[in-house]
Protein backbone atom coordinates (compact mmCIF):
# COMPACT_ATOMS: atom_id res chain seq x y z
CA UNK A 1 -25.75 -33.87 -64.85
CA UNK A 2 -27.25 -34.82 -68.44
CA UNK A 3 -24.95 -38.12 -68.54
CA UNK A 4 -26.83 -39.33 -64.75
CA UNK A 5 -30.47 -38.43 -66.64
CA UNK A 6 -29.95 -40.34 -69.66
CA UNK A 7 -28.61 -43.71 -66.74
CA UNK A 8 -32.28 -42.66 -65.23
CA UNK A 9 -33.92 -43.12 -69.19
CA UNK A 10 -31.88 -46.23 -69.42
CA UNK A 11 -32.69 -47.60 -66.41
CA UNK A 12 -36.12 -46.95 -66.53
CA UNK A 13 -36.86 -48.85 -69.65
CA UNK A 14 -34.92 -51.81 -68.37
CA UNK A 15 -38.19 -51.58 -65.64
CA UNK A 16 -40.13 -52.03 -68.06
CA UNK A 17 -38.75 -54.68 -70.04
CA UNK A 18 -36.87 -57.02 -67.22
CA UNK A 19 -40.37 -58.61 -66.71
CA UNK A 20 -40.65 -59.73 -69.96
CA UNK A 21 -37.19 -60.66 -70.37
CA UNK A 22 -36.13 -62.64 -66.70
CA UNK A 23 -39.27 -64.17 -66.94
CA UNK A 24 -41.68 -63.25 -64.03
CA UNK A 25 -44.29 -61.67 -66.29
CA UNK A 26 -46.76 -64.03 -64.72
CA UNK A 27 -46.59 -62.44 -61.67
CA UNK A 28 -49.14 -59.65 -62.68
CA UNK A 29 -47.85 -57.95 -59.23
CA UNK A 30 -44.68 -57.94 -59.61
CA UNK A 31 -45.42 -56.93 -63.67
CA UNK A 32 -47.30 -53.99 -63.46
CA UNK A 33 -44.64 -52.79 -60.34
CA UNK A 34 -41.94 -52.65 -62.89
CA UNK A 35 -43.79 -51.53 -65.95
CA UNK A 36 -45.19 -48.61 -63.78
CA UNK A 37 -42.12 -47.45 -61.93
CA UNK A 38 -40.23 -47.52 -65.24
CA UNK A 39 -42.54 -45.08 -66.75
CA UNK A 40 -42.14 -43.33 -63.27
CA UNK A 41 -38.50 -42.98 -63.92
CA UNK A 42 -38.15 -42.76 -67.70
CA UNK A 43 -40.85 -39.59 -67.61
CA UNK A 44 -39.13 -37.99 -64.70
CA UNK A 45 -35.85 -38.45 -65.95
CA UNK A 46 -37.03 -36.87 -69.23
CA UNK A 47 -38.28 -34.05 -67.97
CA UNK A 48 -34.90 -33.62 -65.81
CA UNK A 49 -33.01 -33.80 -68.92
CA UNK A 50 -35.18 -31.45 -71.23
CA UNK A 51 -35.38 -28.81 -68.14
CA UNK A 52 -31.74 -29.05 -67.97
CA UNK A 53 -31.17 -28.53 -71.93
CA UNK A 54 -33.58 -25.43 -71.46
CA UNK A 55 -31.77 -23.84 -68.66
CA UNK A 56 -28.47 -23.94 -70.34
CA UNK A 57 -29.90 -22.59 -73.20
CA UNK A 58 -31.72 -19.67 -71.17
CA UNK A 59 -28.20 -19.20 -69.83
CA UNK A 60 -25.86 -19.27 -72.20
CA UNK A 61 -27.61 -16.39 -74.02
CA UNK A 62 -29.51 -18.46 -76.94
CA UNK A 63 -33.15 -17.16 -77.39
CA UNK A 64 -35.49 -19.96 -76.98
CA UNK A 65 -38.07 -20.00 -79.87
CA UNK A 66 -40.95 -22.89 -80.33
């Protein structure tokens, strides 16, 4: 499942940037849709990723130490 979070990361920044790169940045609506789902998705997909690298840690019998 870690390859499907990091397509989530990937496609999450692409939110952010399309607007600036297609060219419909002057369509604040349309803008701020993008830019705010992609840092929707990026975080989430994140956190998926990070909860998933602890819980095979946690499992595979590694002591988790900060």
């Amino acid at each position: 499942m870690l390859k499907y979070t990091w397509i989530g990361i990937i496609l999450g920044i692409w939110l952010i940037i399309a607007p600036f790169i297609l060219g419909y940045a002057q369509n604040t609506t349309a803008m701020w849709n993008d830019i705010i789902l992609g840092i929707l998705v990026t975080a989430g997909s994140y956190a998926l990723m990070t909860e998933e690298r602890r819980g095979a840690r946690i499992k595979s019998g590694e002591i988790e130490t900060k």
